[in-house]
C-alpha atoms as a PDB file:
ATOM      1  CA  UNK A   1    -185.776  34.864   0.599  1.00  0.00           C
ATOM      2  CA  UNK A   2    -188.114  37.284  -1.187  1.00  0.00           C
ATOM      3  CA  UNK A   3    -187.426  40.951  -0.937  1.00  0.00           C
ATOM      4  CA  UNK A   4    -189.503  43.603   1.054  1.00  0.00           C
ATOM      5  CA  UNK A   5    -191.410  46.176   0.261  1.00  0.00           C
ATOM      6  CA  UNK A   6    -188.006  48.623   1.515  1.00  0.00           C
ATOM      7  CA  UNK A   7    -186.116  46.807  -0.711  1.00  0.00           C
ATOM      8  CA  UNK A   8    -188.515  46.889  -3.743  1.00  0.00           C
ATOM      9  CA  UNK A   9    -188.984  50.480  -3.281  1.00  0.00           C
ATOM     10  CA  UNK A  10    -184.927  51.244  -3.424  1.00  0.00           C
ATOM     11  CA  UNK A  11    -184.418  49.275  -6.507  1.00  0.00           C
ATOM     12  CA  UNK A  12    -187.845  51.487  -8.082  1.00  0.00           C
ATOM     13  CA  UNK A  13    -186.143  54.704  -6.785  1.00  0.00           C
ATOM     14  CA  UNK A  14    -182.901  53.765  -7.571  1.00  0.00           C
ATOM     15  CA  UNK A  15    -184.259  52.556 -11.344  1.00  0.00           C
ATOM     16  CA  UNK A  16    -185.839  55.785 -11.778  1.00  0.00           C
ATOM     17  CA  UNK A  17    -182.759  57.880 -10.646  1.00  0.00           C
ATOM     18  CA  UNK A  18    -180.918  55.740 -13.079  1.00  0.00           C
ATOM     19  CA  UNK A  19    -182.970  56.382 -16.031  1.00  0.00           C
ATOM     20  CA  UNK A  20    -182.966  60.272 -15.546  1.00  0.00           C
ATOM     21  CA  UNK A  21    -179.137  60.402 -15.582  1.00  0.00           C
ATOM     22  CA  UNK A  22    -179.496  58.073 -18.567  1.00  0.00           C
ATOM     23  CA  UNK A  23    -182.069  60.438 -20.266  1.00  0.00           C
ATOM     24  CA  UNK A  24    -179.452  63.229 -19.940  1.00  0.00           C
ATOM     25  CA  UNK A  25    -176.433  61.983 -21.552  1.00  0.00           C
ATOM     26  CA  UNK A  26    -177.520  59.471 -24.003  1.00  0.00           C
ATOM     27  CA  UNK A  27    -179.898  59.263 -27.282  1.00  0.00           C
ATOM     28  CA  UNK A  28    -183.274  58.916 -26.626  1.00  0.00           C
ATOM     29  CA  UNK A  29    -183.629  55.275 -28.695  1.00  0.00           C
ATOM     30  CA  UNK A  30    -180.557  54.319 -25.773  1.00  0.00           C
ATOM     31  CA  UNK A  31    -183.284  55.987 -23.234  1.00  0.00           C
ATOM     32  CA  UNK A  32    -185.760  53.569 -24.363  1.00  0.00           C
ATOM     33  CA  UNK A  33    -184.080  50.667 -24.719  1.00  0.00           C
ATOM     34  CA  UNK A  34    -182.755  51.119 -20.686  1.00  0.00           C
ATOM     35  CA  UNK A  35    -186.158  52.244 -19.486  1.00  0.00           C
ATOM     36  CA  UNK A  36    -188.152  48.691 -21.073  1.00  0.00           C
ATOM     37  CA  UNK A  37    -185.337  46.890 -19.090  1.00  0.00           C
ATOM     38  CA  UNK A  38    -186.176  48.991 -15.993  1.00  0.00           C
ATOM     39  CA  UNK A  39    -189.819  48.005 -16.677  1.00  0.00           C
ATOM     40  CA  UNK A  40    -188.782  44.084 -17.111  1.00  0.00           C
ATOM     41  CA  UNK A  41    -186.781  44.544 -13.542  1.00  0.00           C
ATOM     42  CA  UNK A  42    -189.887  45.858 -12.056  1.00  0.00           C
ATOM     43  CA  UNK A  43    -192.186  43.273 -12.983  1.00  0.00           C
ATOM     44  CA  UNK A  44    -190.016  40.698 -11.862  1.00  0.00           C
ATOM     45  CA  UNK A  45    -189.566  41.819  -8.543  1.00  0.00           C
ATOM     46  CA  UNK A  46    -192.329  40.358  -6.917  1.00  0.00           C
ATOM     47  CA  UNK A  47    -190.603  36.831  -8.146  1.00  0.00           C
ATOM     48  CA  UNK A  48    -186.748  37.297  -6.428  1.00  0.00           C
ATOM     49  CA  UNK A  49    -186.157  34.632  -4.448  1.00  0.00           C
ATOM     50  CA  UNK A  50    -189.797  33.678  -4.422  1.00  0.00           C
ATOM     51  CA  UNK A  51    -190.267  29.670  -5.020  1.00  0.00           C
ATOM     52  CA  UNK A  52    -187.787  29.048  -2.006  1.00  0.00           C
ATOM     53  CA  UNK A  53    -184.757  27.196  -1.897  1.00  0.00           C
ATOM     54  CA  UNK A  54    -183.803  25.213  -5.117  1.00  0.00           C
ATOM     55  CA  UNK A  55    -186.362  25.964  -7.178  1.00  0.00           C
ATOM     56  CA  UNK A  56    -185.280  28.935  -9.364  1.00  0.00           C
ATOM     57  CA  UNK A  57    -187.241  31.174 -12.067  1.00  0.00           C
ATOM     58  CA  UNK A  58    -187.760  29.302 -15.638  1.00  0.00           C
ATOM     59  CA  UNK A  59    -184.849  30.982 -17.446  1.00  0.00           C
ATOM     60  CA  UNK A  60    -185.652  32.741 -20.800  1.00  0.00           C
ATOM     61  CA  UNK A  61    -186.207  30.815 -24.070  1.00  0.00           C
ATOM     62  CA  UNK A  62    -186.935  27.626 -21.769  1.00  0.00           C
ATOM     63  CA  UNK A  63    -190.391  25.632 -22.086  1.00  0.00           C
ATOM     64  CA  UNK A  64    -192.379  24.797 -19.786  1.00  0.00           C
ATOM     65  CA  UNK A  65    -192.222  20.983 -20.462  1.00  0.00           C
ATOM     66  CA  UNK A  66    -187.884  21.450 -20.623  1.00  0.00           C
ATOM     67  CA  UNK A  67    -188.389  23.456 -16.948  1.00  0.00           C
ATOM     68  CA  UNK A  68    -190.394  21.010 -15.469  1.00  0.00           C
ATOM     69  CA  UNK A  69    -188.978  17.354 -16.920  1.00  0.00           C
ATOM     70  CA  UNK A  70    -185.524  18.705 -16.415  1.00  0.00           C
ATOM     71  CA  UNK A  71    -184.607  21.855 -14.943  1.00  0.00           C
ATOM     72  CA  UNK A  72    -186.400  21.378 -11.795  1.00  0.00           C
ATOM     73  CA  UNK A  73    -184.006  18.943 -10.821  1.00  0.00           C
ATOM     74  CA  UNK A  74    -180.955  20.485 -12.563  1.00  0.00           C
ATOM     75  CA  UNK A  75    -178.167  20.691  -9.657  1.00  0.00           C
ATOM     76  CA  UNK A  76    -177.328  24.015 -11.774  1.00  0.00           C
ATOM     77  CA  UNK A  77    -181.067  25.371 -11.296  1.00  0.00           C
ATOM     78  CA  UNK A  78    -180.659  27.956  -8.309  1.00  0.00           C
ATOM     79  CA  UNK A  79    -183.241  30.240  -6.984  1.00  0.00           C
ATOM     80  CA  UNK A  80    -182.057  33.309  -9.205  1.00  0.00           C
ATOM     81  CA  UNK A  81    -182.467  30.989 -12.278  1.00  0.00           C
ATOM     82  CA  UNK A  82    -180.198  28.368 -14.085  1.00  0.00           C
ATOM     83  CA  UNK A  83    -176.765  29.406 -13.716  1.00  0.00           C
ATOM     84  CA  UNK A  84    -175.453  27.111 -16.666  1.00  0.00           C
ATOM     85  CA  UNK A  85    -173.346  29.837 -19.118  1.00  0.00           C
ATOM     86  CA  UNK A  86    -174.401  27.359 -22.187  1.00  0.00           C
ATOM     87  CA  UNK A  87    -177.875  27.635 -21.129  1.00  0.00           C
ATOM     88  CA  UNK A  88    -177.915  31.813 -20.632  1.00  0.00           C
ATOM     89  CA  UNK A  89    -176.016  32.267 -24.328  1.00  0.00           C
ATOM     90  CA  UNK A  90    -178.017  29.229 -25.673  1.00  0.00           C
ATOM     91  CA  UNK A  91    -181.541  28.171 -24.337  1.00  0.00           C
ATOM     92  CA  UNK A  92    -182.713  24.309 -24.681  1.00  0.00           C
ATOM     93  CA  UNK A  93    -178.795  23.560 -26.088  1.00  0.00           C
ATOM     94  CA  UNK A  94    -177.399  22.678 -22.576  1.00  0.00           C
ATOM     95  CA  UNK A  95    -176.704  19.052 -22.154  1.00  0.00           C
ATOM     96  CA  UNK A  96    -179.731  18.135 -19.975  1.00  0.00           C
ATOM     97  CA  UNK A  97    -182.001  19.313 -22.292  1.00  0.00           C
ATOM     98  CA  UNK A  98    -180.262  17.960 -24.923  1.00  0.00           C
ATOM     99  CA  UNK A  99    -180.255  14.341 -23.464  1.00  0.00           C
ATOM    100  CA  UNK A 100    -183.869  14.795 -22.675  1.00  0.00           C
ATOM    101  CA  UNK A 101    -184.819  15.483 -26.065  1.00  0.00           C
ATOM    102  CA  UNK A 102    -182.985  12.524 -27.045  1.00  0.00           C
ATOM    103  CA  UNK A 103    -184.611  10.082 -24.567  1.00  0.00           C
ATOM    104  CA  UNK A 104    -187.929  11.348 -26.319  1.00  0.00           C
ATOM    105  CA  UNK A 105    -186.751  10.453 -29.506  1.00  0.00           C
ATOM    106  CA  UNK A 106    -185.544   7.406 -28.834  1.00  0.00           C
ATOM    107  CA  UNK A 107    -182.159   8.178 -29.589  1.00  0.00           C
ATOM    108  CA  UNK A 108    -180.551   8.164 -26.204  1.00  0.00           C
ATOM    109  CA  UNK A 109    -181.306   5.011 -23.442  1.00  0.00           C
END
């Protein structure tokens, strides 16, 4: 379920409300590192829960050939994203991909 424009607007406002507290108390390199997350958040909120169902976002540091040959039907894909631990710390290493680049090498039947 995608969120509304309410919601959208709260996470803005509350993003915003977030960084001035921020910009009070810590040094203003830790200011700008929090505010290009806040920017990343807002970008990406068009995509929550858009795709429906099972399909999920293509995690970070995945390609587009890895998300579509074998995340797409990854039982650990779920519509926030892959929710493999090996895959968040470590993109491409988790064992799906793994065996999938091995298939393509021949290594792996």
């Amino acid at each position: 379920m995608a969120l509304s424009s309410e919601e959208k607007g709260l996470i803005q406002e509350a993003l915003q409300v977030y960084l001035q507290l921020v910009a009070r108390q810590m040094p203003q390199q830790h200011v700008e590192q929090v505010a290009q997350v806040a920017e990343n958040i807002v970008r990406k909120l068009d995509q929550v829960g858009a795709g429906g169902g099972k399909r999920g976002n293509k995690p970070a540091g995945i390609t587009d050939e890895w998300y579509k040959k074998v995340c797409l039907s990854c039982d650990k894909l779920a519509a926030s994203g892959c929710t493999d631990k090996v895959t968040e710390k470590f993109p491409g290493k988790c064992d799906p991909i793994i065996h999938y680049e091995n298939r393509k090498k021949g290594l792996e039947r």
